[in-house]
N, C-alpha and C. Protein backbone atom coordinates (compact mmCIF):
# COMPACT_ATOMS: atom_id res chain seq x y z
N UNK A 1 -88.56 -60.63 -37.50
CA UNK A 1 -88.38 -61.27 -38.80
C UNK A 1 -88.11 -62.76 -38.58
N UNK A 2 -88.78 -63.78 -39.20
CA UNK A 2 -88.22 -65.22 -39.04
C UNK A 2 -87.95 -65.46 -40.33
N UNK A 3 -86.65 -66.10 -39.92
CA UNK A 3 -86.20 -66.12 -41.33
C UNK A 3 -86.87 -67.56 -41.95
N UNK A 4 -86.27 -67.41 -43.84
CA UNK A 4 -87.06 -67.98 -44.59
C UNK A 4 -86.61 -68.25 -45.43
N UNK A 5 -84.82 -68.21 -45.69
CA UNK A 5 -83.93 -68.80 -46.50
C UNK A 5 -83.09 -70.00 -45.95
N UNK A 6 -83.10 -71.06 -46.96
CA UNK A 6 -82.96 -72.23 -46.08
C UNK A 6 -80.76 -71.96 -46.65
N UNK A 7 -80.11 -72.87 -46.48
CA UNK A 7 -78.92 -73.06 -47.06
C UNK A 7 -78.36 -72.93 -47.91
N UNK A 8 -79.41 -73.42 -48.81
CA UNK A 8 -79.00 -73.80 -50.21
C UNK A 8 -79.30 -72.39 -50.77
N UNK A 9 -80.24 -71.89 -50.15
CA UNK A 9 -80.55 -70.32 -51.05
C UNK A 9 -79.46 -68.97 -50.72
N UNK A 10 -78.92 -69.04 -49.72
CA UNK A 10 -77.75 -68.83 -48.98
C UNK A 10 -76.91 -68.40 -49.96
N UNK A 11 -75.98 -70.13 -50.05
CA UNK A 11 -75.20 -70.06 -50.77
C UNK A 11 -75.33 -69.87 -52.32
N UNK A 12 -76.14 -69.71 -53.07
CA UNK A 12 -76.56 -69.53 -53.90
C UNK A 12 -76.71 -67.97 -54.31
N UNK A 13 -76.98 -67.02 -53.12
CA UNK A 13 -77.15 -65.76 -52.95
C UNK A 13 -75.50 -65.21 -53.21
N UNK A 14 -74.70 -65.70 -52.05
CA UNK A 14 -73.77 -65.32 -51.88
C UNK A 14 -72.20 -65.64 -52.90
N UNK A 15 -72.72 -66.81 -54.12
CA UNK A 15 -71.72 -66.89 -55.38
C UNK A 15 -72.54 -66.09 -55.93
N UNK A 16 -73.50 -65.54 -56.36
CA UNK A 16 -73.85 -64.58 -57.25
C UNK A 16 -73.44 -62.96 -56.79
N UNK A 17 -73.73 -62.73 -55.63
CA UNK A 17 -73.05 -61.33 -54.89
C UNK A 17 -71.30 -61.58 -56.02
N UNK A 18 -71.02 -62.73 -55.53
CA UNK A 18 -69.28 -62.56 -55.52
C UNK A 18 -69.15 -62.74 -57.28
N UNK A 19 -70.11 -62.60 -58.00
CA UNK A 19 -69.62 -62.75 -59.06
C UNK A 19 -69.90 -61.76 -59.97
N UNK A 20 -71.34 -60.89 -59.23
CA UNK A 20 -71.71 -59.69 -59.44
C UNK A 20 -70.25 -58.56 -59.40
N UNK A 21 -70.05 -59.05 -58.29
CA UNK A 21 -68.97 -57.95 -57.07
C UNK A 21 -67.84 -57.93 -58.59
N UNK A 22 -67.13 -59.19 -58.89
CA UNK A 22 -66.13 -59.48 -59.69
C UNK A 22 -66.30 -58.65 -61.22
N UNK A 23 -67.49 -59.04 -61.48
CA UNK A 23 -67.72 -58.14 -62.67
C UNK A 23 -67.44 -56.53 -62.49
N UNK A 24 -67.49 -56.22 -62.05
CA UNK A 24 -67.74 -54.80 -61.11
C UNK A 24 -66.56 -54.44 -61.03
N UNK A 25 -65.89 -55.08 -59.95
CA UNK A 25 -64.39 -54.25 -60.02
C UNK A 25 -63.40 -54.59 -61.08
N UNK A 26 -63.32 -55.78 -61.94
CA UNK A 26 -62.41 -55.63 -63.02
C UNK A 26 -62.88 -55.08 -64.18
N UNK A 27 -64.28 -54.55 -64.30
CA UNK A 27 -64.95 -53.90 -65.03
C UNK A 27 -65.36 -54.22 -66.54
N UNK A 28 -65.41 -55.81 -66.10
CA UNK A 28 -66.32 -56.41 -67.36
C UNK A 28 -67.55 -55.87 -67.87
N UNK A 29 -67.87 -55.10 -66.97
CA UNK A 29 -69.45 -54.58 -67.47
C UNK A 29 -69.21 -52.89 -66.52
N UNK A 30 -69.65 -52.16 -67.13
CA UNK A 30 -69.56 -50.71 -66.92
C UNK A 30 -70.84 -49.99 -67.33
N UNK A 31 -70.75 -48.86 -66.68
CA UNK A 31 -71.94 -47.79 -66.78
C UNK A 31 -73.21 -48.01 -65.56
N UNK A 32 -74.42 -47.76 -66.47
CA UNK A 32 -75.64 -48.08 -65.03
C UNK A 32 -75.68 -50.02 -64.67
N UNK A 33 -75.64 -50.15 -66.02
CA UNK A 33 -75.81 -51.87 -65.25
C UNK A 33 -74.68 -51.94 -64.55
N UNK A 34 -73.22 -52.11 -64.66
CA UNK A 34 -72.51 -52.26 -63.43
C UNK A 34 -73.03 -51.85 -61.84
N UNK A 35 -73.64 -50.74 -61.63
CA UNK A 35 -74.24 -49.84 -60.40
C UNK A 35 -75.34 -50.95 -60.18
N UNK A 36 -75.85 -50.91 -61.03
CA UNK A 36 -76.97 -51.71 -60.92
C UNK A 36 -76.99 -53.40 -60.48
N UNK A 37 -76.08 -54.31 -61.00
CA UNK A 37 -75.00 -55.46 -60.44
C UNK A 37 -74.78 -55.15 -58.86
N UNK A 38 -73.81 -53.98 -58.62
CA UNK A 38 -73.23 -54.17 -57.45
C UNK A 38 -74.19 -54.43 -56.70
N UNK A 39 -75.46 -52.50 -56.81
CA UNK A 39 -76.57 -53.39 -55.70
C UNK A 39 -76.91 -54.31 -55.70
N UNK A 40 -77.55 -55.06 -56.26
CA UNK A 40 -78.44 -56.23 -56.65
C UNK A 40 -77.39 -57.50 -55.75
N UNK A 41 -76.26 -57.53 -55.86
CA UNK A 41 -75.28 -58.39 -55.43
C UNK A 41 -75.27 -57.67 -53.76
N UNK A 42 -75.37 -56.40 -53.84
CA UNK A 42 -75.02 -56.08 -51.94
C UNK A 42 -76.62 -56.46 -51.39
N UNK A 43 -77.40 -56.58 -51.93
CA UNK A 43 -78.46 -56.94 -51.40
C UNK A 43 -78.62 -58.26 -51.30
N UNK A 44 -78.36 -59.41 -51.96
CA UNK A 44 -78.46 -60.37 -52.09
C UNK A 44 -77.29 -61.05 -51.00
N UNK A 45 -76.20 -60.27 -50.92
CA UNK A 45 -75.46 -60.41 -49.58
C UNK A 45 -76.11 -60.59 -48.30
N UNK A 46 -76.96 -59.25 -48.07
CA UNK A 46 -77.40 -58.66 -47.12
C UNK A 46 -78.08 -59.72 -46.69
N UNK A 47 -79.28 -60.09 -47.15
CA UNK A 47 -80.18 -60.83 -47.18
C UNK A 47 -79.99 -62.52 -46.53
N UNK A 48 -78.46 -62.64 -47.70
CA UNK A 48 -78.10 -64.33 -46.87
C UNK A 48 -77.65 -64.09 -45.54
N UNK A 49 -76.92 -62.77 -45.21
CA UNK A 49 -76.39 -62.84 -44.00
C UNK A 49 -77.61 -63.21 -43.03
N UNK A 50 -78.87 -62.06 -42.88
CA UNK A 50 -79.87 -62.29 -42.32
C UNK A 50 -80.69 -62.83 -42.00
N UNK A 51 -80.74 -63.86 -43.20
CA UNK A 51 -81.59 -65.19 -43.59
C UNK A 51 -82.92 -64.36 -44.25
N UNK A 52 -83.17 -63.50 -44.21
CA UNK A 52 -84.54 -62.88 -44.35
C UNK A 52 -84.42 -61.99 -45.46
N UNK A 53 -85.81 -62.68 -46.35
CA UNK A 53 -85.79 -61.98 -47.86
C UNK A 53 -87.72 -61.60 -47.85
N UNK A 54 -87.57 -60.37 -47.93
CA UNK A 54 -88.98 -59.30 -48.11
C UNK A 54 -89.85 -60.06 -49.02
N UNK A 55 -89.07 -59.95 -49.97
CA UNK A 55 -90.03 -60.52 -51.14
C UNK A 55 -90.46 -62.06 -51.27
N UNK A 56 -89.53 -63.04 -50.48
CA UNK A 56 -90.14 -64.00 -49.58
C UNK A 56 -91.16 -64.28 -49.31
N UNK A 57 -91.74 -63.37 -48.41
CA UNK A 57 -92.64 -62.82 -47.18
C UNK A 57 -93.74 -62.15 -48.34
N UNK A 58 -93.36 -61.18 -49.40
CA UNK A 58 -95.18 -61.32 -50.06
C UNK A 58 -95.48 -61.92 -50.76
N UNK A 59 -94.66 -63.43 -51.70
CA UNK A 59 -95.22 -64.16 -51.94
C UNK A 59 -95.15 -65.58 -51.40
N UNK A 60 -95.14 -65.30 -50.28
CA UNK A 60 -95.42 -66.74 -49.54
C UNK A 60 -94.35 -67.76 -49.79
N UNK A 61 -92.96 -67.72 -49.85
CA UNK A 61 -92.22 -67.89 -50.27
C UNK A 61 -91.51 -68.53 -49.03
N UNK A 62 -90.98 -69.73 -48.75
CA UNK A 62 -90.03 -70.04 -47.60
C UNK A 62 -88.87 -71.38 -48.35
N UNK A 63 -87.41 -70.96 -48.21
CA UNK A 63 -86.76 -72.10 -48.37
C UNK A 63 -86.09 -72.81 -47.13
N UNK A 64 -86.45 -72.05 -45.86
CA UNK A 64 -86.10 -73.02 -44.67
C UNK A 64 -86.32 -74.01 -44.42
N UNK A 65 -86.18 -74.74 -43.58
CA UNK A 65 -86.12 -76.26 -43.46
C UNK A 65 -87.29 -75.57 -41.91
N UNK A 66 -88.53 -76.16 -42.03
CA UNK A 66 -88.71 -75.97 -40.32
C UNK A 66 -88.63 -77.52 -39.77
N UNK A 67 -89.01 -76.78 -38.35
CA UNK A 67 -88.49 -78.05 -37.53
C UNK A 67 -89.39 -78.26 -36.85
């Protein structure tokens, strides 16, 4: 996998996880969309950790900086 998220998409990933996450456990939002939040936020985690986003990759998509 080479990654294809530059910094800025990163951090950008990872205040939305945490704000997803927030909604979630004080339970501003409940039922399937809450479930539906968390993933969406654990994936979007996942992803900055790795640098590497799938859907990136099928539409030709790169926010890295190359060098």
């Amino acid at each position: 996998m080479k990654n294809n998220m530059g910094t800025a998409d990163k951090v950008i990933r990872v205040i939305i996880a945490a704000v997803f996450s927030y909604l979630y456990f004080t339970k501003t939002v409940e039922g399937p969309l809450a479930t539906a939040l968390l993933v969406v936020g654990g994936v979007f985690l996942l992803t900055s950790v790795i640098s590497f986003c799938p859907l990136y990759t099928l539409f030709g998509i790169s926010t890295c900086k190359t060098k």
